[in-house]
N, C-alpha and C. Protein backbone atom coordinates (compact mmCIF):
# COMPACT_ATOMS: atom_id res chain seq x y z
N UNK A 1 8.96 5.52 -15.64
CA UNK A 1 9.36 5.74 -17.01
C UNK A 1 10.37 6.88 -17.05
N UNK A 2 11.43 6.87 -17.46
CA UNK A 2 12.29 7.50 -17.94
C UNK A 2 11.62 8.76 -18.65
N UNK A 3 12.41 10.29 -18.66
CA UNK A 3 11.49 11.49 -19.05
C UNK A 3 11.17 11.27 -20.37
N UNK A 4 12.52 10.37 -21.16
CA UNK A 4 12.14 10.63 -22.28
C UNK A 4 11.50 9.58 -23.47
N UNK A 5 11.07 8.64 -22.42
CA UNK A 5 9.99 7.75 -23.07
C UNK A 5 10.50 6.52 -23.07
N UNK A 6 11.86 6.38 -23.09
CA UNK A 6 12.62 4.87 -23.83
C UNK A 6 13.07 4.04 -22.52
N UNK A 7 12.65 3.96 -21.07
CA UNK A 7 13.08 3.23 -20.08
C UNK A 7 11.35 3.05 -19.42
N UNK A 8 11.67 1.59 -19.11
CA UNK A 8 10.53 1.88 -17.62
C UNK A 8 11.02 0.15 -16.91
N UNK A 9 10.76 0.87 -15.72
CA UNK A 9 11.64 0.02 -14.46
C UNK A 9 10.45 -0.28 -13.60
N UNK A 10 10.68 -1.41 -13.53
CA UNK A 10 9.44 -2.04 -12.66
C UNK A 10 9.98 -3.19 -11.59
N UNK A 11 9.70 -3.21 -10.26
CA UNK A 11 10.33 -3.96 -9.60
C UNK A 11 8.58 -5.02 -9.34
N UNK A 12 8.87 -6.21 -8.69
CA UNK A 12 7.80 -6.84 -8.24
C UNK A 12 8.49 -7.97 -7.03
N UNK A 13 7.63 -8.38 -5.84
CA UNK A 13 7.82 -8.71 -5.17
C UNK A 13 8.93 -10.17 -5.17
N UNK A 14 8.46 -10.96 -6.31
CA UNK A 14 9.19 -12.13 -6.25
C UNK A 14 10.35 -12.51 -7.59
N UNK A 15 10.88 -11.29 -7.76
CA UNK A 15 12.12 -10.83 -8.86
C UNK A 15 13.28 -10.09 -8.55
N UNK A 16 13.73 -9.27 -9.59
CA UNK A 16 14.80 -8.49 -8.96
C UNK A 16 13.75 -7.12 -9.75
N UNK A 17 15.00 -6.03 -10.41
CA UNK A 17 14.53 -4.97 -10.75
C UNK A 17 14.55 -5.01 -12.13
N UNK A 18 13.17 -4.75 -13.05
CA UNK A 18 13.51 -4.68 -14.22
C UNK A 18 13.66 -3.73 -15.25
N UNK A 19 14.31 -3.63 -15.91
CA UNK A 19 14.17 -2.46 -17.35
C UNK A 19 13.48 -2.54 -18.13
N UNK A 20 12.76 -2.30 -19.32
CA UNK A 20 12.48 -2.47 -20.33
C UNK A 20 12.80 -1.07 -21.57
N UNK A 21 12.73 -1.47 -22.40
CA UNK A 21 13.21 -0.39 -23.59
C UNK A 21 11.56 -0.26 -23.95
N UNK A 22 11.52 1.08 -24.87
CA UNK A 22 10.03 1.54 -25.51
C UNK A 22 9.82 0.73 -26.04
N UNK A 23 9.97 -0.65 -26.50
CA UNK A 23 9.19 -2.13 -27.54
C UNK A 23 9.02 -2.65 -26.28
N UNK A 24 9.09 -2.78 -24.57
CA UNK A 24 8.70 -3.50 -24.09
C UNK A 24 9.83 -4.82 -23.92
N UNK A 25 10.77 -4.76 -24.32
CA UNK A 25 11.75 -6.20 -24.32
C UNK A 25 12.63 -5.41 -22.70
N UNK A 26 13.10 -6.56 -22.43
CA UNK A 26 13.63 -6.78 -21.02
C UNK A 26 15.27 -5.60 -21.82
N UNK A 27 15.86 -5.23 -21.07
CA UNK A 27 17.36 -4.88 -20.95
C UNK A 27 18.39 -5.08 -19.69
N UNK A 28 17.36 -4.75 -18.89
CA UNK A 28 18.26 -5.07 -17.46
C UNK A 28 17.72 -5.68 -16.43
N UNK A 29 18.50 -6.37 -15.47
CA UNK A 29 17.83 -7.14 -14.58
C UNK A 29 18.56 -7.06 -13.30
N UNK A 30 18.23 -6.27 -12.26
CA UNK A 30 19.07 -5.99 -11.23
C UNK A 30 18.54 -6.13 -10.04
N UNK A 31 19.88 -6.68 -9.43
CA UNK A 31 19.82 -7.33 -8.38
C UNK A 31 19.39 -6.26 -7.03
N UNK A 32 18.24 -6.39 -6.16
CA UNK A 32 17.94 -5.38 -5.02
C UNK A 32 19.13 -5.46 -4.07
N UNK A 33 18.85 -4.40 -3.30
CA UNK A 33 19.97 -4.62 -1.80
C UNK A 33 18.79 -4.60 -0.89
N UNK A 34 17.81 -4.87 -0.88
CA UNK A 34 16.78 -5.56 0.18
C UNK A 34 16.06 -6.73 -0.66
N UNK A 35 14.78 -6.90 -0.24
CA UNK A 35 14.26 -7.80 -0.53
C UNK A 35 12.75 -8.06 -1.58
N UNK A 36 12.05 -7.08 -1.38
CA UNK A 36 11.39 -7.03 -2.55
C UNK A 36 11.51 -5.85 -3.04
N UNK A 37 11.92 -5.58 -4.21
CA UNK A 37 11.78 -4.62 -5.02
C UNK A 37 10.41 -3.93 -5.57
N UNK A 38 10.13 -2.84 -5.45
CA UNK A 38 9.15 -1.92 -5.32
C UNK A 38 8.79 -0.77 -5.94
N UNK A 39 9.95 0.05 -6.27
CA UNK A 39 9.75 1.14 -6.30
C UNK A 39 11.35 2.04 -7.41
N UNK A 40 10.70 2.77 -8.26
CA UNK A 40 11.79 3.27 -9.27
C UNK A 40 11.72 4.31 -9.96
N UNK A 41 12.67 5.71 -9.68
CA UNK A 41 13.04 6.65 -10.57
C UNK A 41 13.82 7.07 -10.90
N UNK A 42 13.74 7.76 -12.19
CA UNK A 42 14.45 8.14 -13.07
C UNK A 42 14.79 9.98 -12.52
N UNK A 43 16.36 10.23 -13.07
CA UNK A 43 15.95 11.64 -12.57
C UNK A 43 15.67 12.13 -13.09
N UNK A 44 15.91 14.06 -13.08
CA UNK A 44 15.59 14.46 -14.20
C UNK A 44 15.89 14.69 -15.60
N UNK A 45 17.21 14.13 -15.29
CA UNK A 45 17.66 14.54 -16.81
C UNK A 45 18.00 13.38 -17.32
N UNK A 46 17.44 11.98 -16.76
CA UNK A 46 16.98 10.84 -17.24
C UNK A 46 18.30 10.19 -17.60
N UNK A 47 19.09 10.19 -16.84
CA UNK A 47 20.67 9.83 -16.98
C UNK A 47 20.85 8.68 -15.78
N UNK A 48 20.07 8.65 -14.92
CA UNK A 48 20.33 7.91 -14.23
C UNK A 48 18.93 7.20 -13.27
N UNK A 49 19.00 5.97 -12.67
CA UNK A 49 18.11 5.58 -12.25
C UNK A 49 18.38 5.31 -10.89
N UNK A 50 16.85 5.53 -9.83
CA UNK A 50 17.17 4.83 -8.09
C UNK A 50 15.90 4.10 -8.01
N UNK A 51 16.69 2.80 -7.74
CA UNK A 51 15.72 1.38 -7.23
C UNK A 51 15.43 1.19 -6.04
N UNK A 52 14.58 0.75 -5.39
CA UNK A 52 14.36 0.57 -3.96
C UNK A 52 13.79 -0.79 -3.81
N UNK A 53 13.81 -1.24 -3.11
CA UNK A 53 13.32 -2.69 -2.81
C UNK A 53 13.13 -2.40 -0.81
N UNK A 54 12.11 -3.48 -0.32
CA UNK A 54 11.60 -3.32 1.03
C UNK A 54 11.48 -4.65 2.00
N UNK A 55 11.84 -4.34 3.08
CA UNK A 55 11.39 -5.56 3.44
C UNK A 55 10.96 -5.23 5.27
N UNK A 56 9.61 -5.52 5.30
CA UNK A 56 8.80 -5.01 6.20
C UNK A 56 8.71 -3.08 6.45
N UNK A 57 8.88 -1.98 7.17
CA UNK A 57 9.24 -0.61 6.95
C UNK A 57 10.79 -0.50 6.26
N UNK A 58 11.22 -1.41 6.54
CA UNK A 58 13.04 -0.55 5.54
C UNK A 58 13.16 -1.42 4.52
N UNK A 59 14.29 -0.84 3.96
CA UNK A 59 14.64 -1.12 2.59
C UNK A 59 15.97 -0.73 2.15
N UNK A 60 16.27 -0.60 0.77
CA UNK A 60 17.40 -0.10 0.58
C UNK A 60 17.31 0.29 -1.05
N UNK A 61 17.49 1.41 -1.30
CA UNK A 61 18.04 1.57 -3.00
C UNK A 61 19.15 1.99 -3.29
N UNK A 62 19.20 1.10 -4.59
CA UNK A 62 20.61 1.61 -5.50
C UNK A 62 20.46 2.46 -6.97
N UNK A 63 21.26 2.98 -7.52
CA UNK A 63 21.44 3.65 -7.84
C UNK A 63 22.40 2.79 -9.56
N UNK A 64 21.78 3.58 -10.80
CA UNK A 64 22.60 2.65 -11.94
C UNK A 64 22.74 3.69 -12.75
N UNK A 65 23.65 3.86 -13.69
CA UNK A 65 23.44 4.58 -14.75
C UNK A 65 22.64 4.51 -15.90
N UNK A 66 22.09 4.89 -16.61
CA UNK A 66 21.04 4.38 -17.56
C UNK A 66 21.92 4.02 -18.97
N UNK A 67 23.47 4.82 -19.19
CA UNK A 67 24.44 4.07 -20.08
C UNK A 67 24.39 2.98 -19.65
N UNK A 68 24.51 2.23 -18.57
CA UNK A 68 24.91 0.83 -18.14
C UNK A 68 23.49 -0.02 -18.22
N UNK A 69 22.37 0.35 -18.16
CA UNK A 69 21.31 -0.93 -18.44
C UNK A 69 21.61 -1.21 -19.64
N UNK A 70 21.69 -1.52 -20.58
CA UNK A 70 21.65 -2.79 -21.83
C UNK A 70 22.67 -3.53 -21.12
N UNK A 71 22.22 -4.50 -20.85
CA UNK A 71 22.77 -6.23 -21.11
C UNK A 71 23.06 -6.07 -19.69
N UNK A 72 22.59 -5.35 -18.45
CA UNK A 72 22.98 -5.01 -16.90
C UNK A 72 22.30 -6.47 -16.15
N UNK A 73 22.60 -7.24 -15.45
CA UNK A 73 22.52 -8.17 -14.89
C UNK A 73 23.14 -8.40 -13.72
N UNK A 74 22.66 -8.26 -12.04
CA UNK A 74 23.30 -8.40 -11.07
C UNK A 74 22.41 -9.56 -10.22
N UNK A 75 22.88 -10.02 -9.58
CA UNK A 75 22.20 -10.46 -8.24
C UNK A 75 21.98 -9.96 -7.17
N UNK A 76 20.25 -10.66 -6.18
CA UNK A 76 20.68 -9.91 -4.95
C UNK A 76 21.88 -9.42 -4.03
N UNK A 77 21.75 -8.77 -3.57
CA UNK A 77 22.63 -7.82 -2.85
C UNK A 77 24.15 -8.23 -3.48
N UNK A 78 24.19 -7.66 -4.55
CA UNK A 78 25.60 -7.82 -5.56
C UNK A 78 26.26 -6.49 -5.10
N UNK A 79 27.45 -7.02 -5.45
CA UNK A 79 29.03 -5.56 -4.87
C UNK A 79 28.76 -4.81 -5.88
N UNK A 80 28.44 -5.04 -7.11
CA UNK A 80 28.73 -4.33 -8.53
C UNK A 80 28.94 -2.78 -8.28
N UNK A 81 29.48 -2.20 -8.58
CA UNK A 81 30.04 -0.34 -8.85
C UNK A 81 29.05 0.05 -10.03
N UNK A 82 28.66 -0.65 -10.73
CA UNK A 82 27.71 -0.08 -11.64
C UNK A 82 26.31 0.02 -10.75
N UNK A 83 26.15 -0.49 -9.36
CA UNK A 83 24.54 -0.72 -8.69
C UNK A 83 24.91 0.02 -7.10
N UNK A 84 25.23 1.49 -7.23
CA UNK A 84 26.12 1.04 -5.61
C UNK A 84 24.65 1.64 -4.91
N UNK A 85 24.87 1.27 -3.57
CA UNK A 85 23.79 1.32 -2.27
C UNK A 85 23.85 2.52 -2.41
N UNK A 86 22.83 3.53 -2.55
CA UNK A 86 22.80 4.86 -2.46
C UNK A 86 21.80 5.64 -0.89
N UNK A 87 21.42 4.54 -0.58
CA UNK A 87 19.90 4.74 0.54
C UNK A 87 19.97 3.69 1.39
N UNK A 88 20.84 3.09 2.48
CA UNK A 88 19.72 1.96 3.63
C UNK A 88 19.14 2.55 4.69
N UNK A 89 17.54 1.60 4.66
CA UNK A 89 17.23 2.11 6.05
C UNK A 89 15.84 2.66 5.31
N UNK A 90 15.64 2.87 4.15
CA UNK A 90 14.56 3.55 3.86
C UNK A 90 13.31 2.38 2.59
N UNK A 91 12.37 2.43 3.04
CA UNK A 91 11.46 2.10 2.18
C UNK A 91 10.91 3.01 1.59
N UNK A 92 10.98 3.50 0.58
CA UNK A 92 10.85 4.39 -0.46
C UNK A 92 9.44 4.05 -1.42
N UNK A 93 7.99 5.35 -0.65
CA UNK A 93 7.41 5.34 -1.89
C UNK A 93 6.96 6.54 -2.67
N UNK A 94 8.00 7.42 -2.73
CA UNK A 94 7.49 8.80 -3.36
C UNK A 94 9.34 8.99 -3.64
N UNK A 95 9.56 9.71 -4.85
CA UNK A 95 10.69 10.35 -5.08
C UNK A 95 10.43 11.25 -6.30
N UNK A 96 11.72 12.82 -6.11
CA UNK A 96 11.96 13.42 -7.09
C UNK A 96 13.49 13.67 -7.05
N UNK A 97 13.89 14.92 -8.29
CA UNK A 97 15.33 14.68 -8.04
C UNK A 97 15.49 16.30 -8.44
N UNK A 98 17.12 16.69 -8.25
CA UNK A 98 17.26 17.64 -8.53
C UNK A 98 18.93 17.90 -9.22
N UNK A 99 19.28 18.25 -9.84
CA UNK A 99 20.63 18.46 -10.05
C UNK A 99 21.31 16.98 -10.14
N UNK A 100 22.10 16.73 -9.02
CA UNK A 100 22.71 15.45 -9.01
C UNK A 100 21.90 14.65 -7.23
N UNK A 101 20.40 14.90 -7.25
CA UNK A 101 20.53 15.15 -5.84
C UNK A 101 18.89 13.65 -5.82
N UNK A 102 18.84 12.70 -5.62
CA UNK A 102 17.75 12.05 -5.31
C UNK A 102 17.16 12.28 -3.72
N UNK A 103 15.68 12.81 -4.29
CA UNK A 103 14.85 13.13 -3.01
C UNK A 103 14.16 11.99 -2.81
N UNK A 104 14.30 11.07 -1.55
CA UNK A 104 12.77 10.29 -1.28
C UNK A 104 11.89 10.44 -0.38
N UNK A 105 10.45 9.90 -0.03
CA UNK A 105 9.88 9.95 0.53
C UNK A 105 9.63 8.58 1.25
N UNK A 106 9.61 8.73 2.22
CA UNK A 106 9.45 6.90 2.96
C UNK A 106 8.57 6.71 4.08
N UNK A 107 8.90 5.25 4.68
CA UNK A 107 7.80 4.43 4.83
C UNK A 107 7.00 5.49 6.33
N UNK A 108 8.56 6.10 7.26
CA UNK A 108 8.44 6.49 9.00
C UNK A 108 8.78 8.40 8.61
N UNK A 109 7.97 8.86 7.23
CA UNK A 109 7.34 9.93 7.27
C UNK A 109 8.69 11.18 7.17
N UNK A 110 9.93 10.73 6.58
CA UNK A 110 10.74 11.73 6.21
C UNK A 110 11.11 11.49 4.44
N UNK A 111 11.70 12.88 4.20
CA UNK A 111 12.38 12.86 3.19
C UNK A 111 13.69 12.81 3.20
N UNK A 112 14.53 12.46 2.14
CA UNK A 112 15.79 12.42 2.77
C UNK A 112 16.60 12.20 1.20
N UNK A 113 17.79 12.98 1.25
CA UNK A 113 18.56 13.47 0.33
C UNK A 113 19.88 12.65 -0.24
N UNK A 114 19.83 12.33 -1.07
CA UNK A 114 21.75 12.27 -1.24
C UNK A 114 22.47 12.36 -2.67
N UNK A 115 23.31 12.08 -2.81
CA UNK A 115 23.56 12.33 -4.06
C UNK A 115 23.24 11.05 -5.14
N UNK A 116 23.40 11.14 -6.08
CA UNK A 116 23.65 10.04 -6.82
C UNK A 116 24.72 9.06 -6.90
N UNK A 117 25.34 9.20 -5.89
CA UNK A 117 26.63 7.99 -6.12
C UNK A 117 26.05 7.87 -4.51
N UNK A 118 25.50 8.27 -3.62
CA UNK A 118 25.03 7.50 -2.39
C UNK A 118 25.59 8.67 -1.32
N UNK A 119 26.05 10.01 -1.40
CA UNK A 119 26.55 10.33 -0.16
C UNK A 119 25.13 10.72 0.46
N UNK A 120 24.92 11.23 1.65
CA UNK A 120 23.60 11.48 2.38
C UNK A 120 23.98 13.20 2.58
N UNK A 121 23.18 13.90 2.02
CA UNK A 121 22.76 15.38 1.92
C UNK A 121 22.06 16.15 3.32
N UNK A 122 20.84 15.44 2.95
CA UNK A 122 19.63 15.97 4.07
C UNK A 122 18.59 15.27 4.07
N UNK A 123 17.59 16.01 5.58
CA UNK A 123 16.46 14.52 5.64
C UNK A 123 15.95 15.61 6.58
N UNK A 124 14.19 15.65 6.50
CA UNK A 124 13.73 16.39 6.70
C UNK A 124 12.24 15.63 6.99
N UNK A 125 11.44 16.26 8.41
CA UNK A 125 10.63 14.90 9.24
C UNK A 125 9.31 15.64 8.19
N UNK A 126 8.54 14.89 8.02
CA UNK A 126 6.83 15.33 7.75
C UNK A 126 6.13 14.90 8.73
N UNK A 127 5.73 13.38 8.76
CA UNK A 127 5.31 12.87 9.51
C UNK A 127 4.30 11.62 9.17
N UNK A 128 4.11 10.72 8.67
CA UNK A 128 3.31 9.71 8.09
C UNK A 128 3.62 9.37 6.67
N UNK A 129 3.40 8.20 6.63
CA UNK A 129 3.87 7.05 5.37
C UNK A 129 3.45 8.45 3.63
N UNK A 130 4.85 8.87 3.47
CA UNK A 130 4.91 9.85 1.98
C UNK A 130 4.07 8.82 1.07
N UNK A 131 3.66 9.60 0.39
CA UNK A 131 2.85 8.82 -1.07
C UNK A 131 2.90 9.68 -2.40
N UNK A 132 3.56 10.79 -2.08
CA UNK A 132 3.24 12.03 -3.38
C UNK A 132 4.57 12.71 -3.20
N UNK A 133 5.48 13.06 -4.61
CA UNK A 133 6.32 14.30 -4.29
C UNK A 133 6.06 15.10 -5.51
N UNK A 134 6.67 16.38 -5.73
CA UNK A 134 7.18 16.84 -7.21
C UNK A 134 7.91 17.96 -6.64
N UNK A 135 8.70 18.37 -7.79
CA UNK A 135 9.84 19.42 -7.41
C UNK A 135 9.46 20.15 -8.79
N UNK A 136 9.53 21.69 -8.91
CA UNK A 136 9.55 23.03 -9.58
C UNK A 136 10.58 22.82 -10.93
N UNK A 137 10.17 22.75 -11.61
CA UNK A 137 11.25 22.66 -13.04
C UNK A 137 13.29 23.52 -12.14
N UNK A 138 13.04 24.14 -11.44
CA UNK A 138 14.00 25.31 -11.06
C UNK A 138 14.74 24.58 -9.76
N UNK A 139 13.88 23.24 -9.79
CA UNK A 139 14.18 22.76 -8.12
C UNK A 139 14.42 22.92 -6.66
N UNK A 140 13.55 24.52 -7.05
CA UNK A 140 13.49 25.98 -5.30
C UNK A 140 12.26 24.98 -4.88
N UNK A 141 11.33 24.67 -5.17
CA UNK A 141 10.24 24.26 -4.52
C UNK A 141 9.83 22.71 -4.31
N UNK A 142 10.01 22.10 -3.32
CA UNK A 142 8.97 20.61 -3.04
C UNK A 142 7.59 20.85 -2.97
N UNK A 143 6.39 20.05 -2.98
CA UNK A 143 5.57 19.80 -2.28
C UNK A 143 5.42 18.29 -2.30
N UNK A 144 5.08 17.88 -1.10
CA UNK A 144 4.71 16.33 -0.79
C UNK A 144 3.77 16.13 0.03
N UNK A 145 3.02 14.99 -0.27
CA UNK A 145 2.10 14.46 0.57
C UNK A 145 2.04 13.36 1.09
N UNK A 146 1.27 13.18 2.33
CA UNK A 146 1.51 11.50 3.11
C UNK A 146 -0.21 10.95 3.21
N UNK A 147 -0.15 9.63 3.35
CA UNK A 147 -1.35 8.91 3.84
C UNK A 147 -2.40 9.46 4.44
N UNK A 148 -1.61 10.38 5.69
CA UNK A 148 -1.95 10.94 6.82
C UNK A 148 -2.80 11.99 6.54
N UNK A 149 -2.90 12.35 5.00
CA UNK A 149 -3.26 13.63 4.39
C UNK A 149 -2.86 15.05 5.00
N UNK A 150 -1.45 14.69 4.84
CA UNK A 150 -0.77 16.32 5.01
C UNK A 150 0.08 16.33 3.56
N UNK A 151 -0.45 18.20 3.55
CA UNK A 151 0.55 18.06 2.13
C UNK A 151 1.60 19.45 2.58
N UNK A 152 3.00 19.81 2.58
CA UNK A 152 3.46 20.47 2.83
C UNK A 152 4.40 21.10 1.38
N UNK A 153 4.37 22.26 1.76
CA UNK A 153 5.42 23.03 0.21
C UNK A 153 6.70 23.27 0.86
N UNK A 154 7.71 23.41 0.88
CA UNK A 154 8.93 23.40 0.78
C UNK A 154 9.57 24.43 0.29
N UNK A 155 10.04 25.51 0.60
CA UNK A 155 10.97 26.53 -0.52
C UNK A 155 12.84 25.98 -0.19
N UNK A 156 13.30 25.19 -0.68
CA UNK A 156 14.45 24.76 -0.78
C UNK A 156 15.56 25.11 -0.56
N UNK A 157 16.31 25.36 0.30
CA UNK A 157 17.69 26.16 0.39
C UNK A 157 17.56 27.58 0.58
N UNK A 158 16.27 27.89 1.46
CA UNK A 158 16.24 28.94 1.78
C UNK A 158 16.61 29.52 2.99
N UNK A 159 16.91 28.13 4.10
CA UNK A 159 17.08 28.30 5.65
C UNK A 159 15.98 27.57 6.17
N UNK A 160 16.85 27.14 7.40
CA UNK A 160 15.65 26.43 8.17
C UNK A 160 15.56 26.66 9.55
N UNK A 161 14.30 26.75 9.79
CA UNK A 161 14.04 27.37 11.28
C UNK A 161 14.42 26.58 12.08
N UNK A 162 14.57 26.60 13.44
CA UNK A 162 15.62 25.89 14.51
C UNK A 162 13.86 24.78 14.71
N UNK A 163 12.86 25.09 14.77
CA UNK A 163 11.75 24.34 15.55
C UNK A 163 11.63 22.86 14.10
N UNK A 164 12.46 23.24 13.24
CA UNK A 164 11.61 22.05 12.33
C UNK A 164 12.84 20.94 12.70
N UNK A 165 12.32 20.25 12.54
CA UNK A 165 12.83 18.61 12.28
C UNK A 165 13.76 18.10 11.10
N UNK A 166 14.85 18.18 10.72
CA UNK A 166 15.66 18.08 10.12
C UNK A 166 17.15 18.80 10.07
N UNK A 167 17.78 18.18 8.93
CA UNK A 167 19.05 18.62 8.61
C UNK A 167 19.50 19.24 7.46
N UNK A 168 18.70 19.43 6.82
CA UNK A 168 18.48 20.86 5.41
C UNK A 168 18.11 21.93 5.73
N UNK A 169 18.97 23.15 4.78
CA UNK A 169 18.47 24.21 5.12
C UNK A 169 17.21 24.62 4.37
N UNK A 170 16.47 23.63 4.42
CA UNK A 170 14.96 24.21 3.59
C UNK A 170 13.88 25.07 4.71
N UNK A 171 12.67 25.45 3.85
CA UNK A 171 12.32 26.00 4.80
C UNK A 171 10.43 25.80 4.44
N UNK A 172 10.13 25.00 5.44
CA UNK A 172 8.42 24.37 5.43
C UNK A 172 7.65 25.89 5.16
N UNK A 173 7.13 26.28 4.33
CA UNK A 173 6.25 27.45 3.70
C UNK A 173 4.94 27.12 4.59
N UNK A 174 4.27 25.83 3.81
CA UNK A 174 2.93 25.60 4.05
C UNK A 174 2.74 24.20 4.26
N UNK A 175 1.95 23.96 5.49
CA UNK A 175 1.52 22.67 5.63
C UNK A 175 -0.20 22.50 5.87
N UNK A 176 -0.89 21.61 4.95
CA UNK A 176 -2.49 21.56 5.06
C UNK A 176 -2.44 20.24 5.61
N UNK A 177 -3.73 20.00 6.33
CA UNK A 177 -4.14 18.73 6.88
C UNK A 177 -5.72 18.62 6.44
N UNK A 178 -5.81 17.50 5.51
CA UNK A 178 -6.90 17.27 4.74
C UNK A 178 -7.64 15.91 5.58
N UNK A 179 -8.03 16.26 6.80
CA UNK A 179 -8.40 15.06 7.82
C UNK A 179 -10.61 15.06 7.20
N UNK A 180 -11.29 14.17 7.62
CA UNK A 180 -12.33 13.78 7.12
C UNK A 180 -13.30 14.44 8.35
N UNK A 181 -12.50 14.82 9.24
CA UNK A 181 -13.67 15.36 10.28
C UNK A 181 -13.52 16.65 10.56
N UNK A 182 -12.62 17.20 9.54
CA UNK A 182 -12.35 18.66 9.19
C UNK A 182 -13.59 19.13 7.98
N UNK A 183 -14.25 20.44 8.46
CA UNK A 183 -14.98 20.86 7.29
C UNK A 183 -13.96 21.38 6.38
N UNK A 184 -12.84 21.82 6.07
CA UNK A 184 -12.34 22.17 5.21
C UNK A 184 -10.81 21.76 5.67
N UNK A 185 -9.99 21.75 4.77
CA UNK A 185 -8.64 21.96 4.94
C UNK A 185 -7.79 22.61 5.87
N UNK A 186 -7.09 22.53 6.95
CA UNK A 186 -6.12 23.38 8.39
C UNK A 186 -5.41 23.23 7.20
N UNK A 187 -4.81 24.98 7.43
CA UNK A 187 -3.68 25.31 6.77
C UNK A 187 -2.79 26.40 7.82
N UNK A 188 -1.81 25.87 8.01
CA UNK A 188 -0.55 26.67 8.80
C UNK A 188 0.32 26.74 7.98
């Protein structure tokens, strides 16, 4: 759902991607650049939308303006400039955003950055299938979580140590591992 109430985008396996307005009536209908469509957010300042669709671990999302859903209609893997490929390679099930900047979380346990018209930023390893993100009203802070039950915090553009796994200068604060044969929570 869109922040401010009047969008919600729903993809399903044997469709494309859909819109709806706050009455619930269809507006847009867009075509995936993979194969089942899955997964959809809005950013934050609700100006724009990223679709993802999957097919087995990868996938691909695009990227629309939210001026352009009324009467938006593409087909699979359509050229359209109003839908461009912003993400391949990723099955996407956790995202937040920041500025002009879509964060996702995916299927082989990284996050990974780019802009809203599709350039690629940064990408940064966790480690197991993401399921959770959120970002700080201020957008200094991530935290995310995976399957695997690790949840890690993030301080954003603060520098990044040579031992972590990625290509952002963020910098991993805290990582817990919420495993079942742990009496309590490992926190490093």
């Amino acid at each position: 759902m869109s922040p401010d109430g009047q969008w919600i985008a729903v993809g399903e396996q044997s469709s494309s991607h859909l819109v709806f307005d706050a009455r619930l009536q269809r507006v847009a209908q867009i075509g995936p650049a993979s194969e089942y469509p899955h997964f959809a957010h809005f950013n934050q300042r609700g100006d724009r939308l990223l679709l993802n669709a999957c097919h087995f671990y990868g996938g691909a999302s695009v990227g629309v303006a939210v001026a352009d859903l009324p009467g938006l209609s593409t087909d699979f893997y359509s050229d359209d400039a109003r839908t461009p490929v912003l993400q391949e390679g990723a099955r996407v099930y956790a995202a937040a955003s920041r500025g002009d900047e879509f964060i996702i979380g995916d299927a082989y346990g990284y996050l990974r950055a780019s802009s809203e018209n599709g350039e690629e930023r940064w990408q940064h390893y966790i480690g197991s299938t993401l399921t959770a993100m959120d970002i700080s009203p201020d957008g200094k802070t991530l935290v995310a979580a995976t399957y695997a039950g690790i949840i890690v915090k993030l301080d954003l553009d603060a520098g990044r140590p040579d031992w972590q796994i990625g290509t952002g200068e963020h910098l991993e604060v805290q990582r817990w591992l919420f495993w079942k044969d742990f009496a309590k929570p490992l926190l490093w």
